[in-house]
PDB file of N, CA and C in Angstrom:
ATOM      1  N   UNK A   1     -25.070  66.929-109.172  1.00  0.00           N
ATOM      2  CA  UNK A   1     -26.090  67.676-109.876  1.00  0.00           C
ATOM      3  C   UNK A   1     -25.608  69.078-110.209  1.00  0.00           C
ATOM      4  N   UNK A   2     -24.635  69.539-109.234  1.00  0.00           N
ATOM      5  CA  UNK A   2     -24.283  71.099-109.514  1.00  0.00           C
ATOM      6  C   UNK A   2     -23.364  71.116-110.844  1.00  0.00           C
ATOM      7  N   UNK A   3     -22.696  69.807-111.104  1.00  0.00           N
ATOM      8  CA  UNK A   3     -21.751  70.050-112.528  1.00  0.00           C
ATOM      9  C   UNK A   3     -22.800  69.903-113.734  1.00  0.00           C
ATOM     10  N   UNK A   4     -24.040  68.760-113.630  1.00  0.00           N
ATOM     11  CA  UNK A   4     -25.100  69.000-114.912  1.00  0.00           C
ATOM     12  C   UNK A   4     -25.160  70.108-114.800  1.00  0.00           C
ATOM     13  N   UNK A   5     -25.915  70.777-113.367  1.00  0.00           N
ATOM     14  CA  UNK A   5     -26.402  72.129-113.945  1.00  0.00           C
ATOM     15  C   UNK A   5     -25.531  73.492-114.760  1.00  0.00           C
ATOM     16  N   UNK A   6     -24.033  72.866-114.700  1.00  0.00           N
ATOM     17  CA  UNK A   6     -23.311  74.160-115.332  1.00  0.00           C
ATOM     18  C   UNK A   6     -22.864  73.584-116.595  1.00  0.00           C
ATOM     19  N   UNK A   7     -23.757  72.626-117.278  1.00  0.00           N
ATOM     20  CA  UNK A   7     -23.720  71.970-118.516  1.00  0.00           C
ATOM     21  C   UNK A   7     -22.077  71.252-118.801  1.00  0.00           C
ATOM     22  N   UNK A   8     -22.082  70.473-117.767  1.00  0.00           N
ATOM     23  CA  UNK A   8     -20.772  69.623-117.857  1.00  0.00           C
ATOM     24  C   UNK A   8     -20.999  68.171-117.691  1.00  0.00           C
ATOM     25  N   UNK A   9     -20.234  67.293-118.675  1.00  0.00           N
ATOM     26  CA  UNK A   9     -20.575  66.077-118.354  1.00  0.00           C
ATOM     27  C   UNK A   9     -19.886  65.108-117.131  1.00  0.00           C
ATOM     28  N   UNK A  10     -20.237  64.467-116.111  1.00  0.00           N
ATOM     29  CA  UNK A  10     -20.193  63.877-114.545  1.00  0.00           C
ATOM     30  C   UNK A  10     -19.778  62.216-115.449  1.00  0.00           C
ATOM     31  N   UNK A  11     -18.910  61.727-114.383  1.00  0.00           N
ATOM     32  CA  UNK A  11     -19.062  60.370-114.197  1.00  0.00           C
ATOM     33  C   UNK A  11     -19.715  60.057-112.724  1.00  0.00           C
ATOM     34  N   UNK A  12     -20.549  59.363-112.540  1.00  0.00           N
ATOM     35  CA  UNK A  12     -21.013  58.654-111.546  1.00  0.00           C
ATOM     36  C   UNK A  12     -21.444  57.110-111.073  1.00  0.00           C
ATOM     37  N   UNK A  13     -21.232  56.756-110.336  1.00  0.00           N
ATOM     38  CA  UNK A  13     -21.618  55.332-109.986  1.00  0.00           C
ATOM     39  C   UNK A  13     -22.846  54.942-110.573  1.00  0.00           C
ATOM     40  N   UNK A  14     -23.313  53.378-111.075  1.00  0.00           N
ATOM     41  CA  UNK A  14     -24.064  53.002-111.626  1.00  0.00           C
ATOM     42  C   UNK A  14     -25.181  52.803-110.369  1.00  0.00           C
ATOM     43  N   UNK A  15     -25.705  53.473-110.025  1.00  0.00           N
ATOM     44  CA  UNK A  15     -26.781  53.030-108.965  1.00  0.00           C
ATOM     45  C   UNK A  15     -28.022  54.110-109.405  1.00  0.00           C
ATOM     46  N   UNK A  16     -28.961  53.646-108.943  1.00  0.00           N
ATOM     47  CA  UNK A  16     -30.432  54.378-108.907  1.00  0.00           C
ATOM     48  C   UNK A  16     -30.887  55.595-109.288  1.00  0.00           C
ATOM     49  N   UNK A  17     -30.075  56.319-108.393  1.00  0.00           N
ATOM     50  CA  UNK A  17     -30.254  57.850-108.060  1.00  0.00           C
ATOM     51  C   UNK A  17     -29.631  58.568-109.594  1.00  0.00           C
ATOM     52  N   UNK A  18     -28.097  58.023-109.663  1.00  0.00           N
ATOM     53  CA  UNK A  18     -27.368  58.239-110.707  1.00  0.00           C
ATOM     54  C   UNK A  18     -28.259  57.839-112.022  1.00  0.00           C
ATOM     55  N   UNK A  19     -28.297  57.053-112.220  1.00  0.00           N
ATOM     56  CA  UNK A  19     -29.306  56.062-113.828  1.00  0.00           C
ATOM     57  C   UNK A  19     -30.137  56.872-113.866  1.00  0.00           C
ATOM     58  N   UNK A  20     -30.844  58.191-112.761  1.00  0.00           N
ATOM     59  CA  UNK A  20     -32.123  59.000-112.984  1.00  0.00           C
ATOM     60  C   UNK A  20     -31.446  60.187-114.142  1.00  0.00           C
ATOM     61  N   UNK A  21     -30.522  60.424-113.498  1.00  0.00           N
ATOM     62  CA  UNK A  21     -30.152  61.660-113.894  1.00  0.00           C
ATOM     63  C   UNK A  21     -29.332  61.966-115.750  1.00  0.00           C
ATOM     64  N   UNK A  22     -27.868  60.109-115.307  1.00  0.00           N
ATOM     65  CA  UNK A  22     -26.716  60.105-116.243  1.00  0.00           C
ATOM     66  C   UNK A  22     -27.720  59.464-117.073  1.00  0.00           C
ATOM     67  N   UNK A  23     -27.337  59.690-118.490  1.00  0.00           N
ATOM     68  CA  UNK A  23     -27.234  58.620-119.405  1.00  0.00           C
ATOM     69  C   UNK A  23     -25.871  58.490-120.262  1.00  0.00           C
ATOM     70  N   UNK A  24     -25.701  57.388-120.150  1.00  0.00           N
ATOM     71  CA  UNK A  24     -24.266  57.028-120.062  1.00  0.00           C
ATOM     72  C   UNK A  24     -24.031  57.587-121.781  1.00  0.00           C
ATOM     73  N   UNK A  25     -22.847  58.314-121.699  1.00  0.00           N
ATOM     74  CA  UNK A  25     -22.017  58.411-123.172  1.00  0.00           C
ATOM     75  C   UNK A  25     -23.334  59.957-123.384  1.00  0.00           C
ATOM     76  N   UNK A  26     -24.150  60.483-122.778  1.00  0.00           N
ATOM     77  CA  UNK A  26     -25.143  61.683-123.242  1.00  0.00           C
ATOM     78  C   UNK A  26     -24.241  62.700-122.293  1.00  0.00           C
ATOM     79  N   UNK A  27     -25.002  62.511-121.233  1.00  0.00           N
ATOM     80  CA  UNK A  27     -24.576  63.831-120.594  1.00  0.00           C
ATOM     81  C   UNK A  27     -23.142  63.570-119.611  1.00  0.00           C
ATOM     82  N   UNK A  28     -22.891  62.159-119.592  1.00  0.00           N
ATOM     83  CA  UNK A  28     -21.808  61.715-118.767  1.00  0.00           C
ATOM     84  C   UNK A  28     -21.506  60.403-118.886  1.00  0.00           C
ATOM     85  N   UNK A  29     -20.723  59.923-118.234  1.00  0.00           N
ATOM     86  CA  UNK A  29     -20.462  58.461-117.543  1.00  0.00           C
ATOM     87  C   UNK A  29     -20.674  57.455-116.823  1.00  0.00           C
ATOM     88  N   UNK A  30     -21.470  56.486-116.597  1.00  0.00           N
ATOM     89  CA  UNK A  30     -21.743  55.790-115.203  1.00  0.00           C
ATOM     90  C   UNK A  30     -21.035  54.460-115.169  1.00  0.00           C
ATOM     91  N   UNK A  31     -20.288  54.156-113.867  1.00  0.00           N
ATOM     92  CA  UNK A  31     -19.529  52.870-114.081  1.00  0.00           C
ATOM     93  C   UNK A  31     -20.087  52.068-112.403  1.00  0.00           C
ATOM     94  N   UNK A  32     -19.634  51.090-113.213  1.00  0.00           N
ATOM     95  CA  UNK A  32     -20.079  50.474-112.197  1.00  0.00           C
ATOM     96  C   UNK A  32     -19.183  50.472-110.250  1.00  0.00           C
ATOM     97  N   UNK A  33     -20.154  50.631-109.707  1.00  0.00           N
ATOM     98  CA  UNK A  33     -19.521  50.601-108.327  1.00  0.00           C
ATOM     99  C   UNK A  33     -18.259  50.167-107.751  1.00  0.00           C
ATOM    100  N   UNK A  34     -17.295  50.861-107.377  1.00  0.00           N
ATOM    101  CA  UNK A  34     -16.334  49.525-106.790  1.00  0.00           C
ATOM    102  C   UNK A  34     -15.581  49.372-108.230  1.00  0.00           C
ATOM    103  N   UNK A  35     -15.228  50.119-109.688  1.00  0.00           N
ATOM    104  CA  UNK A  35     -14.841  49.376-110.546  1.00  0.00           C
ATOM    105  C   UNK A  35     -13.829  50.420-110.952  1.00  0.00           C
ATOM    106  N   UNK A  36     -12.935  50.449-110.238  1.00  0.00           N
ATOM    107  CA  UNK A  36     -11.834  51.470-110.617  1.00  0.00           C
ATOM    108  C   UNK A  36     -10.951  51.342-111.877  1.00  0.00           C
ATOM    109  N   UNK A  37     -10.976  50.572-112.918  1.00  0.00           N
ATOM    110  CA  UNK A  37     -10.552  50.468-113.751  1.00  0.00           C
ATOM    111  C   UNK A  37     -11.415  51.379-114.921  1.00  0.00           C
ATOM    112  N   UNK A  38     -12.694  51.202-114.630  1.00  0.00           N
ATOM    113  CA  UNK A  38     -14.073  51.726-115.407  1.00  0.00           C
ATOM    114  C   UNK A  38     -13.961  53.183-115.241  1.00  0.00           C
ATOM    115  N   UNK A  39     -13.553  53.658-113.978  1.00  0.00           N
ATOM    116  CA  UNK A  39     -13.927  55.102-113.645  1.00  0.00           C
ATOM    117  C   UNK A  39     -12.385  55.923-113.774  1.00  0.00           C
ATOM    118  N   UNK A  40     -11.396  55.091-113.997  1.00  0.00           N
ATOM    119  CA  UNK A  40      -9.799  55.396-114.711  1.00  0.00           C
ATOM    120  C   UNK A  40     -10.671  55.660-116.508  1.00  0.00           C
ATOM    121  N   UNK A  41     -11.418  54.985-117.029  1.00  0.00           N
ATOM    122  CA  UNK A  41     -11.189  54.543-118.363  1.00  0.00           C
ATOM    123  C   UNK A  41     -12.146  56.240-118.400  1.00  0.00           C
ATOM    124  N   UNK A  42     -12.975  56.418-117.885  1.00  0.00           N
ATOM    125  CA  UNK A  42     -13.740  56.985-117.965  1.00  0.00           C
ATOM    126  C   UNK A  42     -13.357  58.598-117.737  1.00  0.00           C
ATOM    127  N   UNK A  43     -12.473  59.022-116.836  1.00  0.00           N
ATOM    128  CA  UNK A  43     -11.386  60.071-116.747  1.00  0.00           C
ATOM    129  C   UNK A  43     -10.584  59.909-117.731  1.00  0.00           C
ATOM    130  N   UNK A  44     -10.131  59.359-118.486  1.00  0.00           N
ATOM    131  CA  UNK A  44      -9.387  58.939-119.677  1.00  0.00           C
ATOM    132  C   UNK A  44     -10.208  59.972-121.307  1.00  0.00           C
ATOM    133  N   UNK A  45     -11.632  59.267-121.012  1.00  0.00           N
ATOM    134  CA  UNK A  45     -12.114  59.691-121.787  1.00  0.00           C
ATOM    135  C   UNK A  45     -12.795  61.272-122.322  1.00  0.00           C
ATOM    136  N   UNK A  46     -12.798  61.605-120.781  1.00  0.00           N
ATOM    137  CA  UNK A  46     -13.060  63.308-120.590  1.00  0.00           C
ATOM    138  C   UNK A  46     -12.295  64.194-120.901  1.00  0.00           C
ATOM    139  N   UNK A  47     -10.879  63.703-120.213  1.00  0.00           N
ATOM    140  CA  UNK A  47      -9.518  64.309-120.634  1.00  0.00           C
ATOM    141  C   UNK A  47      -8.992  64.076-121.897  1.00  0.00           C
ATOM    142  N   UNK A  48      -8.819  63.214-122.417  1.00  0.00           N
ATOM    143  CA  UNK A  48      -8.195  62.366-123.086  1.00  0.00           C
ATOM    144  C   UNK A  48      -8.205  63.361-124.564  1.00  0.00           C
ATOM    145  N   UNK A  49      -9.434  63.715-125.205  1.00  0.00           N
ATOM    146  CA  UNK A  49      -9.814  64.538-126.275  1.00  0.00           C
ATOM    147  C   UNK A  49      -9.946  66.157-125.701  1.00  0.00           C
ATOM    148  N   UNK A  50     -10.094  66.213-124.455  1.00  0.00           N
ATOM    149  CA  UNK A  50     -10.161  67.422-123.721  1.00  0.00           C
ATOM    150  C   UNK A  50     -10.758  68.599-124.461  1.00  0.00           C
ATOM    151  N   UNK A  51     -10.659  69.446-125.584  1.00  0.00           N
ATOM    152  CA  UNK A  51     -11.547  70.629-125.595  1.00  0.00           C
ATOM    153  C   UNK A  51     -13.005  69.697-125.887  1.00  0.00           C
ATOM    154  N   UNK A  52     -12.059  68.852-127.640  1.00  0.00           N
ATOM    155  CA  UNK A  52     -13.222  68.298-128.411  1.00  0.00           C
ATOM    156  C   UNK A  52     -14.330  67.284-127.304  1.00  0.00           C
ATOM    157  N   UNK A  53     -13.716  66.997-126.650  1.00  0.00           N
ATOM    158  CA  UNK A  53     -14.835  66.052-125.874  1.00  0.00           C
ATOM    159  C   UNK A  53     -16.162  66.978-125.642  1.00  0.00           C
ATOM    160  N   UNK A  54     -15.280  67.441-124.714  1.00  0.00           N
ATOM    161  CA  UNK A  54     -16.583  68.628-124.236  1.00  0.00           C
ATOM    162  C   UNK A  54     -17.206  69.489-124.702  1.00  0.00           C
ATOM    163  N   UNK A  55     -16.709  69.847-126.078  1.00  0.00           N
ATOM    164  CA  UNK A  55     -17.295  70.654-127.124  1.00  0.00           C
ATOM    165  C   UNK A  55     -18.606  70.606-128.077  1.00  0.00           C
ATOM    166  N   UNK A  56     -18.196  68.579-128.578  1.00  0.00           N
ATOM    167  CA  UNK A  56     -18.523  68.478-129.321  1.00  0.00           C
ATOM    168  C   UNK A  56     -19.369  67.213-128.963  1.00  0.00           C
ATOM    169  N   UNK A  57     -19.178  65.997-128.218  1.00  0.00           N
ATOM    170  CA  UNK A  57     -19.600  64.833-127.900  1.00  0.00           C
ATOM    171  C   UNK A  57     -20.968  65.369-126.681  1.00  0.00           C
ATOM    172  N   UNK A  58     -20.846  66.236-125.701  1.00  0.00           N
ATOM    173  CA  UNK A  58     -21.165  66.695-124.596  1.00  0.00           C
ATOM    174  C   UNK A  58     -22.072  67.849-124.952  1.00  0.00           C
ATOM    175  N   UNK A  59     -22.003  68.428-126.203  1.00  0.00           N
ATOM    176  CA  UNK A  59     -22.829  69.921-126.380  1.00  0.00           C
ATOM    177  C   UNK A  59     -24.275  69.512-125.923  1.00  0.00           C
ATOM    178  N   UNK A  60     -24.901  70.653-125.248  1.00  0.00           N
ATOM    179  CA  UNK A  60     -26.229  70.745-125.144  1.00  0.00           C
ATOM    180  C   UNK A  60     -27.219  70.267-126.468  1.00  0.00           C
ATOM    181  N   UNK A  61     -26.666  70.775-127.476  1.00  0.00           N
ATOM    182  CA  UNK A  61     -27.694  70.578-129.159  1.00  0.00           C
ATOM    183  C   UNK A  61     -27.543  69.066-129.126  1.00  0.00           C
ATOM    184  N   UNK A  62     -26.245  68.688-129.331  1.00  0.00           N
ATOM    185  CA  UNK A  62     -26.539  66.964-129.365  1.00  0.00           C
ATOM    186  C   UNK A  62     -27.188  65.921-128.077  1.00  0.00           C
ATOM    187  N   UNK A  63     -27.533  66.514-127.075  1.00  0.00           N
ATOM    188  CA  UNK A  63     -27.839  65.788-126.131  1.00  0.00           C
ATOM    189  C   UNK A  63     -29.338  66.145-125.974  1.00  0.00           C
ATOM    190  N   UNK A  64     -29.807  67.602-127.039  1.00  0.00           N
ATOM    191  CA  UNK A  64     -31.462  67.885-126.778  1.00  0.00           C
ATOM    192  C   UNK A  64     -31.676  66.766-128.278  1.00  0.00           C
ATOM    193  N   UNK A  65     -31.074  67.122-128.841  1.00  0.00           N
ATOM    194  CA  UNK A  65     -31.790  66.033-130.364  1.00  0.00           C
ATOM    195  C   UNK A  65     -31.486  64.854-130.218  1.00  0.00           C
ATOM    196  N   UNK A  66     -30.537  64.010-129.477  1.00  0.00           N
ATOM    197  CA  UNK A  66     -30.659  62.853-128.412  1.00  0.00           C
ATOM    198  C   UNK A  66     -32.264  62.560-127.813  1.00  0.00           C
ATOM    199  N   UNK A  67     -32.342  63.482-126.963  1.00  0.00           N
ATOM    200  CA  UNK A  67     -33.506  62.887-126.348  1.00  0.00           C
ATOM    201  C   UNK A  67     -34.504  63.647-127.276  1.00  0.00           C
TER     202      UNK A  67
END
């Protein structure tokens, strides 16, 4: 919760607590439990475009006109 709150997007496990918070591909990532290939792909994807990810996919404006 402390990385949402500094407007950064989280990968987290697909369970309960997480599904309250993530929405997957909005504010972050959620993979499924136990699925280390998913949560490789998913560090892949944060880094991978690195400023633009977080710039532009992740901005606050697209994730308020999202919801």
């Amino acid at each position: 919760m402390g990385t949402m709150a500094a407007g950064k997007p989280v990968i987290a496990t697909d369970v309960r607590g997480s599904r309250d918070l993530v929405q997957d591909g909005v504010n972050g990532f959620l993979v499924p439990v136990g699925d280390i290939k998913a949560t490789a792909k998913a560090i892949e994807k944060l880094s991978g475009d690195g400023r633009f990810t977080l710039l532009v996919v992740f901005s606050p404006n697209r994730i308020i006109t999202r919801n």
